[in-house]
N, C-alpha and C. Protein backbone atom coordinates (compact mmCIF):
# COMPACT_ATOMS: atom_id res chain seq x y z
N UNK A 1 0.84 -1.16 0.00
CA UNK A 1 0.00 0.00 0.00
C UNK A 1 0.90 1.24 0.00
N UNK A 2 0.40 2.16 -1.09
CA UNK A 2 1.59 3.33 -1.01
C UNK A 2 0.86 4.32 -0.24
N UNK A 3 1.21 5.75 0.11
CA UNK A 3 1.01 6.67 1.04
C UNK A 3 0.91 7.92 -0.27
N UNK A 4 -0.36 8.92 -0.13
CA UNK A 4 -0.38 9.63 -1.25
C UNK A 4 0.63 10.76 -0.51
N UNK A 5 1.28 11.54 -1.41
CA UNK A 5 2.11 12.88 -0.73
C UNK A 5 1.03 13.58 -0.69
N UNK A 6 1.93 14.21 1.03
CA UNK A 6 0.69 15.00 1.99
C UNK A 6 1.85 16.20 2.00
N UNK A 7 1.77 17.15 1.27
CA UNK A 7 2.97 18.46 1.59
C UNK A 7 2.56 19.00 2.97
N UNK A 8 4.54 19.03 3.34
CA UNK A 8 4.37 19.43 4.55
C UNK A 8 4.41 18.20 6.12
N UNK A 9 4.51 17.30 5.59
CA UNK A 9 4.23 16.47 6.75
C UNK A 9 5.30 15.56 5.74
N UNK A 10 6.35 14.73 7.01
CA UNK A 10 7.71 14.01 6.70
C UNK A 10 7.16 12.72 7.05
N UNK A 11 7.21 12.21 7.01
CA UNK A 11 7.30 10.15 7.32
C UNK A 11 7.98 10.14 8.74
N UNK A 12 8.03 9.13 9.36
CA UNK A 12 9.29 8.99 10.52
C UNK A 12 10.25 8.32 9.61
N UNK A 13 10.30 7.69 9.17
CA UNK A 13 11.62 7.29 8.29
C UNK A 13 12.05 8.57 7.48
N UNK A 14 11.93 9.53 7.34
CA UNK A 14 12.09 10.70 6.66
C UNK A 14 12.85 11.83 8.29
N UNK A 15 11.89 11.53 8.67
CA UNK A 15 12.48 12.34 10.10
C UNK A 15 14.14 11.49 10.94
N UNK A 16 13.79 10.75 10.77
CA UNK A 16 14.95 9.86 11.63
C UNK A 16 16.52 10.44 10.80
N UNK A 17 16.24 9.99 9.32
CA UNK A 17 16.78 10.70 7.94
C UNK A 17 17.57 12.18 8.30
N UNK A 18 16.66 12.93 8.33
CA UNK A 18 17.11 14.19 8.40
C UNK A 18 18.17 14.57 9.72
N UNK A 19 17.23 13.87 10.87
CA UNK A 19 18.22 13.55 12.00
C UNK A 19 19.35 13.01 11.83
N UNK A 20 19.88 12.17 11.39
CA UNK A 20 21.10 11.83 11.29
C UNK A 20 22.11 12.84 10.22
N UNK A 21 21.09 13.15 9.13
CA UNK A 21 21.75 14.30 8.74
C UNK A 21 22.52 15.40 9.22
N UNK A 22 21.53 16.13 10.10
CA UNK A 22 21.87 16.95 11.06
C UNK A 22 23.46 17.16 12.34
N UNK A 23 23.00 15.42 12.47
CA UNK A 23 24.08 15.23 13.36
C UNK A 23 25.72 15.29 12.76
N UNK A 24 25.78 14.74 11.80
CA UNK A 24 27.19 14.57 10.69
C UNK A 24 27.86 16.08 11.07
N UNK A 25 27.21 17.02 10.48
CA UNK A 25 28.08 18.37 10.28
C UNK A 25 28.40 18.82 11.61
N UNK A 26 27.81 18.25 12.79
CA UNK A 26 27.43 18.93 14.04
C UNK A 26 28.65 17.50 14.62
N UNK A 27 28.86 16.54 14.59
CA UNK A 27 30.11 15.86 14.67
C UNK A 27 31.25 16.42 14.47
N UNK A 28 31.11 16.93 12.56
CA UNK A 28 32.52 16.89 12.60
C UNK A 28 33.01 18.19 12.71
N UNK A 29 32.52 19.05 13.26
CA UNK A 29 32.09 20.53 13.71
C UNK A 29 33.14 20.28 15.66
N UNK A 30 32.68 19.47 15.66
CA UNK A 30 33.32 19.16 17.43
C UNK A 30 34.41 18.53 17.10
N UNK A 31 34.91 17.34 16.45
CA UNK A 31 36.44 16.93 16.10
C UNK A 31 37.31 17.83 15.16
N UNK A 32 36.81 19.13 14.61
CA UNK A 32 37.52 20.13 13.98
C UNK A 32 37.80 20.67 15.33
N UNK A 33 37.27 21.73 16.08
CA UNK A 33 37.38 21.96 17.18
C UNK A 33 38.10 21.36 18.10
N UNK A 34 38.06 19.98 18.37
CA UNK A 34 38.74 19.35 19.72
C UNK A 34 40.24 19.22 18.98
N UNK A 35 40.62 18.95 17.14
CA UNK A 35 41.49 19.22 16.48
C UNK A 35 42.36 20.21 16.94
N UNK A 36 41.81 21.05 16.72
CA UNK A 36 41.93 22.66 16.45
C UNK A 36 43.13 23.31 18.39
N UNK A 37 42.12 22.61 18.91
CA UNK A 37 42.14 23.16 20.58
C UNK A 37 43.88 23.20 21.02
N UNK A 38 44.75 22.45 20.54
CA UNK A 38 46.27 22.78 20.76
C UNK A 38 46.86 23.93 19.77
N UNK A 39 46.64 24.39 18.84
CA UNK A 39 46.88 25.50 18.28
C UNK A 39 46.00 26.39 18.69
N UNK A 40 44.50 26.46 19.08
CA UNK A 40 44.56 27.42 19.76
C UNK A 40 44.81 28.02 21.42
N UNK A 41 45.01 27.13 22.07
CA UNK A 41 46.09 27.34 22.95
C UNK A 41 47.16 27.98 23.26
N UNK A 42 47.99 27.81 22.14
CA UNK A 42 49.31 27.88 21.80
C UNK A 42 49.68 29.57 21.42
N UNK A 43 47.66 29.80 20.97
CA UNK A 43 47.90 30.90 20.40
C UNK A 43 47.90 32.26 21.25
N UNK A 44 47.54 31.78 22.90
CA UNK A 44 47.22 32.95 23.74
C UNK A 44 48.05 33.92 23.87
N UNK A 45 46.99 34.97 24.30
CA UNK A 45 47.82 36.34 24.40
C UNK A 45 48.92 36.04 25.94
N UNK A 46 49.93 36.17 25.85
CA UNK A 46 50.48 36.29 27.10
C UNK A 46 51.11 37.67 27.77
N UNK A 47 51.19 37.26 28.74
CA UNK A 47 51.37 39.03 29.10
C UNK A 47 52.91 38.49 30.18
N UNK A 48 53.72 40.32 30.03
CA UNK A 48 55.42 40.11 30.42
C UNK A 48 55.78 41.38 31.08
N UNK A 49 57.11 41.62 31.60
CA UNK A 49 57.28 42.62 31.93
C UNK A 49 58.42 42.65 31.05
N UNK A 50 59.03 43.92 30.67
CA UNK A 50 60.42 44.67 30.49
C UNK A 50 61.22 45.94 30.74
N UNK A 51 62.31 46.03 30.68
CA UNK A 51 62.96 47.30 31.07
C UNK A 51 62.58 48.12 30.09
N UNK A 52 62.17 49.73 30.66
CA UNK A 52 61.84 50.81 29.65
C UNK A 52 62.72 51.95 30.35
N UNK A 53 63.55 52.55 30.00
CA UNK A 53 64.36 53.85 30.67
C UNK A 53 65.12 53.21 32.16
N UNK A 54 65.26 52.29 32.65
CA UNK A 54 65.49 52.12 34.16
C UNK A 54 64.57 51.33 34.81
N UNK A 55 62.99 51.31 34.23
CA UNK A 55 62.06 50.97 35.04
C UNK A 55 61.10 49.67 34.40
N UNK A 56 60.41 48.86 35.18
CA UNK A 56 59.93 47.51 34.63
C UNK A 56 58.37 47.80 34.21
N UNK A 57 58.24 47.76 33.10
CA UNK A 57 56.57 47.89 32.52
C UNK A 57 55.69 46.83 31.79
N UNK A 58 54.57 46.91 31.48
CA UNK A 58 54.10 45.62 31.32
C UNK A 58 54.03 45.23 29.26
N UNK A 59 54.02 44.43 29.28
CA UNK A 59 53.67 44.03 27.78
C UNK A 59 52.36 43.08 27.83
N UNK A 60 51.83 43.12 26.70
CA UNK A 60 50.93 41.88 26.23
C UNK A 60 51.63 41.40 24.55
N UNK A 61 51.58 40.15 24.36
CA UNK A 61 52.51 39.61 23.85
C UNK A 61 51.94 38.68 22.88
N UNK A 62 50.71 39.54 21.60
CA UNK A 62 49.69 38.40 21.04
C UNK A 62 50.52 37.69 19.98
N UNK A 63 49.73 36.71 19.85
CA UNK A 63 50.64 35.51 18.65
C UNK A 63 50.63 36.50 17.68
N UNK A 64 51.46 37.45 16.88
CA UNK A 64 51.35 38.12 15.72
C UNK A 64 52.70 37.39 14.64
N UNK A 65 52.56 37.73 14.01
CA UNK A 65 53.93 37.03 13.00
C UNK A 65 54.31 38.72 12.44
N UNK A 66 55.29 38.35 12.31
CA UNK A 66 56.36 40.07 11.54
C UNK A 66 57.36 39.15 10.50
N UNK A 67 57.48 39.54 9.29
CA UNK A 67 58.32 39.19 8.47
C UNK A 67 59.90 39.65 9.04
N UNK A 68 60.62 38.48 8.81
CA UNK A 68 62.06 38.74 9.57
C UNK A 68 62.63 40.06 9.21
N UNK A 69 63.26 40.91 10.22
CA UNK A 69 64.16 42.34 9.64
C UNK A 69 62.84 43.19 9.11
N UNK A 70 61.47 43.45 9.88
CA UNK A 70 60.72 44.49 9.47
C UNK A 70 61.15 45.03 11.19
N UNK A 71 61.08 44.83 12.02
CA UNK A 71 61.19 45.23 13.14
C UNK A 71 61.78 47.17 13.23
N UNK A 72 61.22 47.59 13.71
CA UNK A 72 61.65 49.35 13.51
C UNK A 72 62.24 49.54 15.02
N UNK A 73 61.58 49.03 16.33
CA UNK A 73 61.93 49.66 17.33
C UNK A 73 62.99 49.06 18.13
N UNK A 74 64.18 49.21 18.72
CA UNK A 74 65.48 48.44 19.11
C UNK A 74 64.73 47.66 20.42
N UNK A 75 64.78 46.31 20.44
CA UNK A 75 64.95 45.78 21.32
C UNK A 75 66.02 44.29 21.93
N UNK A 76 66.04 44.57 23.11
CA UNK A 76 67.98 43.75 23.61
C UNK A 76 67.46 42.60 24.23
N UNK A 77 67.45 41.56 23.91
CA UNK A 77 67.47 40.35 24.70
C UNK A 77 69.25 39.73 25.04
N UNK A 78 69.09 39.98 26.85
CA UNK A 78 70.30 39.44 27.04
C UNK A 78 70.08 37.53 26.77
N UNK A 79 71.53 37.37 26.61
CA UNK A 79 71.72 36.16 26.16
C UNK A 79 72.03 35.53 27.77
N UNK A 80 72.97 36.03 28.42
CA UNK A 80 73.69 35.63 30.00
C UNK A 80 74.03 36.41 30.77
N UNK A 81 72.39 37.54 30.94
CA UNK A 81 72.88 38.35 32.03
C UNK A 81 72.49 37.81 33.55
N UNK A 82 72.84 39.00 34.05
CA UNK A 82 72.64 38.72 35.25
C UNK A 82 71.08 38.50 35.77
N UNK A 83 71.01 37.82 37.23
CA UNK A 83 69.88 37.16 37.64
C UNK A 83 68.47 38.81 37.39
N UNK A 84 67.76 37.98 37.38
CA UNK A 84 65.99 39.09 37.27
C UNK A 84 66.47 40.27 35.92
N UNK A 85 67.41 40.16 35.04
CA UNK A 85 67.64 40.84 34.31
C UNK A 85 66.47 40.43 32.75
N UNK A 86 65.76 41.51 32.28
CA UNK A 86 64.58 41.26 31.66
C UNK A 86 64.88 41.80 30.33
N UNK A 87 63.92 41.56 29.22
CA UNK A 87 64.48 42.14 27.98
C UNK A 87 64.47 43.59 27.99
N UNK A 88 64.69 44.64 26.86
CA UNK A 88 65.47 46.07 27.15
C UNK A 88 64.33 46.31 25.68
N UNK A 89 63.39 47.44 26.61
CA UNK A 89 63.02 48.52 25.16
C UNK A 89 63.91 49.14 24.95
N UNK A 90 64.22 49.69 23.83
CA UNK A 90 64.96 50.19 23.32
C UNK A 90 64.04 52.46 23.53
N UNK A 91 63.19 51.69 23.36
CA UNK A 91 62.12 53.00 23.52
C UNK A 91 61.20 52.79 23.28
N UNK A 92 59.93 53.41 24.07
CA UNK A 92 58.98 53.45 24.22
C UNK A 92 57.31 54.32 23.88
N UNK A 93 56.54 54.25 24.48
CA UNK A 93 55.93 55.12 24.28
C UNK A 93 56.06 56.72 25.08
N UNK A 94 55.67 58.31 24.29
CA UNK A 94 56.14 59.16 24.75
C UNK A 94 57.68 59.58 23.75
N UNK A 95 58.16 58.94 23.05
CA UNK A 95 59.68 58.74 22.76
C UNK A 95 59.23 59.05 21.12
N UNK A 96 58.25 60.92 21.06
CA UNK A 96 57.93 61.46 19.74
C UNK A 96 59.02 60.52 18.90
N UNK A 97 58.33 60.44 17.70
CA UNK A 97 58.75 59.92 16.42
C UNK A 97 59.96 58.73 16.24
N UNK A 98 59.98 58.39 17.91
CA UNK A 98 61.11 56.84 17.68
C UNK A 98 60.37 56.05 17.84
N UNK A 99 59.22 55.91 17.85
CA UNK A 99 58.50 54.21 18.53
C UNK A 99 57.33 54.19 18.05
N UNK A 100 57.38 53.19 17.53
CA UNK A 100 56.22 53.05 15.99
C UNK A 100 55.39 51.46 16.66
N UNK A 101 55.25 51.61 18.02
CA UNK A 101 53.93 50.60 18.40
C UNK A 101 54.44 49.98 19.26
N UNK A 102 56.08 48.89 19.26
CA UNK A 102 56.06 48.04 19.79
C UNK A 102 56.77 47.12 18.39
N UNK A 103 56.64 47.21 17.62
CA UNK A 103 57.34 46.72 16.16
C UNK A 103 59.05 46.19 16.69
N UNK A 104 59.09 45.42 17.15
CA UNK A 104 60.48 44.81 17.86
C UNK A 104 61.70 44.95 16.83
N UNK A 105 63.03 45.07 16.72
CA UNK A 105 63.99 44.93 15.45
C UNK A 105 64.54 44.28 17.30
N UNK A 106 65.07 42.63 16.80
CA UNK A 106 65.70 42.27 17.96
C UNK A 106 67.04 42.44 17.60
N UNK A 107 67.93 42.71 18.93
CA UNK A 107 69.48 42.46 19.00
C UNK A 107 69.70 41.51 20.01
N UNK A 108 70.35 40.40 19.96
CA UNK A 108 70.99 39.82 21.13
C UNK A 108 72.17 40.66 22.34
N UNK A 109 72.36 40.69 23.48
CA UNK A 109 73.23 41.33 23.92
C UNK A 109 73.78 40.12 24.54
N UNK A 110 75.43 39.73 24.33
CA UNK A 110 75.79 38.82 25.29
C UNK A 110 77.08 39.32 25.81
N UNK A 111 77.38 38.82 27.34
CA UNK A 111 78.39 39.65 27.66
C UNK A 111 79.61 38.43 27.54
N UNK A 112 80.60 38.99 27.32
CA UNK A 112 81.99 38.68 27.33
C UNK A 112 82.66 37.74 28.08
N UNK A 113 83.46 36.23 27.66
CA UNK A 113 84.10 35.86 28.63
C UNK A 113 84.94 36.93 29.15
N UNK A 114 84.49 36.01 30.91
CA UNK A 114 85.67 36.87 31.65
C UNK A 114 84.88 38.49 32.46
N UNK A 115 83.87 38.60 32.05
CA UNK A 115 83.16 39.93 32.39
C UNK A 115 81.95 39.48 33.34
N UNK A 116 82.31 39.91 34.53
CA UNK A 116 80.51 39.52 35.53
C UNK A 116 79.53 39.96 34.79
N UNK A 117 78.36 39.18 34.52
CA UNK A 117 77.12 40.04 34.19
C UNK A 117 76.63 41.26 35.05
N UNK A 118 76.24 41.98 34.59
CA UNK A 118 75.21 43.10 35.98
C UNK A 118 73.92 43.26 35.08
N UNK A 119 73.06 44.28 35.79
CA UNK A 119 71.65 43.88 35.37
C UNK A 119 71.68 45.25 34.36
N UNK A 120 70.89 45.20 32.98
CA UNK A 120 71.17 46.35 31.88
C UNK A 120 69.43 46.67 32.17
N UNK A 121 69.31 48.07 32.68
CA UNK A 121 67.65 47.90 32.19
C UNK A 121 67.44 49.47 31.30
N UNK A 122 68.11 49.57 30.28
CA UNK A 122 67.67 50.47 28.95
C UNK A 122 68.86 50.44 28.05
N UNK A 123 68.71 50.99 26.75
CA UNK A 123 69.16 51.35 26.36
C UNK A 123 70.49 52.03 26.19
N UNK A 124 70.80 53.30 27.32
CA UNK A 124 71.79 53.64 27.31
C UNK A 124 72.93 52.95 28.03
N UNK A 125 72.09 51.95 28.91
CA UNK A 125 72.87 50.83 30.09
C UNK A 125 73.67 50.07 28.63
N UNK A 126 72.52 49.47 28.02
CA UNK A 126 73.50 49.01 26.66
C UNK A 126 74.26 49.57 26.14
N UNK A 127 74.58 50.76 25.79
CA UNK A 127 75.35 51.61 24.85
C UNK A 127 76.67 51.44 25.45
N UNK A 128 76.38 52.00 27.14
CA UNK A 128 77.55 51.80 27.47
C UNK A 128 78.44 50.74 28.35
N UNK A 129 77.72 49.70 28.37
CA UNK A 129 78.02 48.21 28.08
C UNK A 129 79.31 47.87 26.75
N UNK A 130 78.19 48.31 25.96
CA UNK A 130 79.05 47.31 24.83
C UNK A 130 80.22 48.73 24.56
N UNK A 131 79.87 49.93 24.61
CA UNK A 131 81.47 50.99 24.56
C UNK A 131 82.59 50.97 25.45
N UNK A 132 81.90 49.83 26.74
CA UNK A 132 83.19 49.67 27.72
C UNK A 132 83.68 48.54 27.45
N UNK A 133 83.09 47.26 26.23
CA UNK A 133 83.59 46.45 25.83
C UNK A 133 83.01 45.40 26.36
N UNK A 134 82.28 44.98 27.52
CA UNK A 134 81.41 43.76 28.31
C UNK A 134 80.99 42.85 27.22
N UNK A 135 80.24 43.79 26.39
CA UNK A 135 79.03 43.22 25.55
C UNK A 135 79.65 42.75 24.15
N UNK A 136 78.79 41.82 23.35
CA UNK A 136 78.15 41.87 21.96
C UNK A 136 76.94 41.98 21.79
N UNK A 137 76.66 42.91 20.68
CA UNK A 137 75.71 42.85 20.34
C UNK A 137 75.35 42.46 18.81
N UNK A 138 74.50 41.62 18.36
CA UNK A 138 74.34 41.02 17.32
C UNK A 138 72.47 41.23 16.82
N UNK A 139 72.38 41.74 15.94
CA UNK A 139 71.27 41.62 14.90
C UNK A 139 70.63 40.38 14.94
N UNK A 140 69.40 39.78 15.12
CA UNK A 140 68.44 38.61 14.50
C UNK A 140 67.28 38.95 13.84
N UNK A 141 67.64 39.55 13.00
CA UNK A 141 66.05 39.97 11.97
C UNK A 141 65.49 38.78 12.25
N UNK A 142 65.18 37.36 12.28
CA UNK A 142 64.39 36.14 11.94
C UNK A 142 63.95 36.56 13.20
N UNK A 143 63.98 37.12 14.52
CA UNK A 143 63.37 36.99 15.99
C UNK A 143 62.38 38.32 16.04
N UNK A 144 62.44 39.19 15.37
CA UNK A 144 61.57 40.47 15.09
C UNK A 144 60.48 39.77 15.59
N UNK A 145 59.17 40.76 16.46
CA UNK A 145 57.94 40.56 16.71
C UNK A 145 57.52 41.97 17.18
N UNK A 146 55.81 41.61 17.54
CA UNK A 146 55.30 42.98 17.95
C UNK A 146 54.42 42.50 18.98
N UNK A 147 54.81 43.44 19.83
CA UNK A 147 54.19 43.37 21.26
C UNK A 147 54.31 44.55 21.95
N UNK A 148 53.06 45.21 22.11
CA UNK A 148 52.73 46.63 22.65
C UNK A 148 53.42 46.59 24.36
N UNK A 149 53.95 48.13 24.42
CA UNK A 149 54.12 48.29 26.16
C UNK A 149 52.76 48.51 26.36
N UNK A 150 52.30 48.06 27.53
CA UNK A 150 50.74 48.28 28.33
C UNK A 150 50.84 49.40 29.24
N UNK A 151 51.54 48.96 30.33
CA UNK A 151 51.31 49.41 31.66
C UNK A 151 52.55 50.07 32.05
N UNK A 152 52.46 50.92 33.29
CA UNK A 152 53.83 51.22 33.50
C UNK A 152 53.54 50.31 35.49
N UNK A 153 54.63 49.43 35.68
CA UNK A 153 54.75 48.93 36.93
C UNK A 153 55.19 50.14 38.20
């Protein structure tokens, strides 16, 4: 016996149908996601402190990518300084027409066999570091990033 079409009204074998339909995209909707969940993790904003003029201020530090050697603003990561010694803006905000966001150009600073570390917290601490001879300092365009100063500590 056939069933005449009644528009508008589904069968249960038609309903069950659609139900399972439903469910598929809504599956693989949750194993993309549960996929997904270590990269986005990975991707959190983290937040830091660094030396700005003498003094320790805050950063937030989002996953951004910078093409190597775009970096505009100087910043010093010691390689083996001394203890609680933190990375070095180079300059900051306030610092008219030198500081274009947070746009990192990294330098390594490492100090010298034979030279105690001490703690560098700016810029000019670097300058005259590496003019009294302690230091190297070396270029890594490939380490360039951008990460805004926030706060002042």
């Amino acid at each position: 016996m056939t069933h005449a079409l009644n528009p508008g009204v589904i069968t249960f074998q038609e309903a069950a149908m659609l139900k399972k339909l439903s469910l598929v995209p809504a599956a693989a909707l949750v194993l993309l996601y549960v996929s997904a969940s270590p990269a986005l993790a990975s991707s959190e904003v983290g937040r830091g402190s660094l030396f700005l003029d003498g003094r320790v201020v805050g950063t937030v530090v989002p996953p951004a990518q910078m093409p190597a050697g775009t970096g505009q603003d100087p910043f010093y990561k010691v390689t083996n300084g001394a203890s609680g010694q933190l990375g070095i803006a180079g300059v900051g905000p306030g610092d008219a027409g030198a500081f274009h966001g947070g746009s990192w150009q990294v330098w390594t600073v490492t100090f010298k066999s034979g030279v105690t570390p001490y703690l560098l917290t700016s810029a000019s601490a670097v300058a005259a570091a590496q003019a009294a001879g302690d230091v190297t300092l070396t270029r890594v365009p490939d380490a360039d990033f951008r990460c805004p100063i926030t706060e002042h500590h």
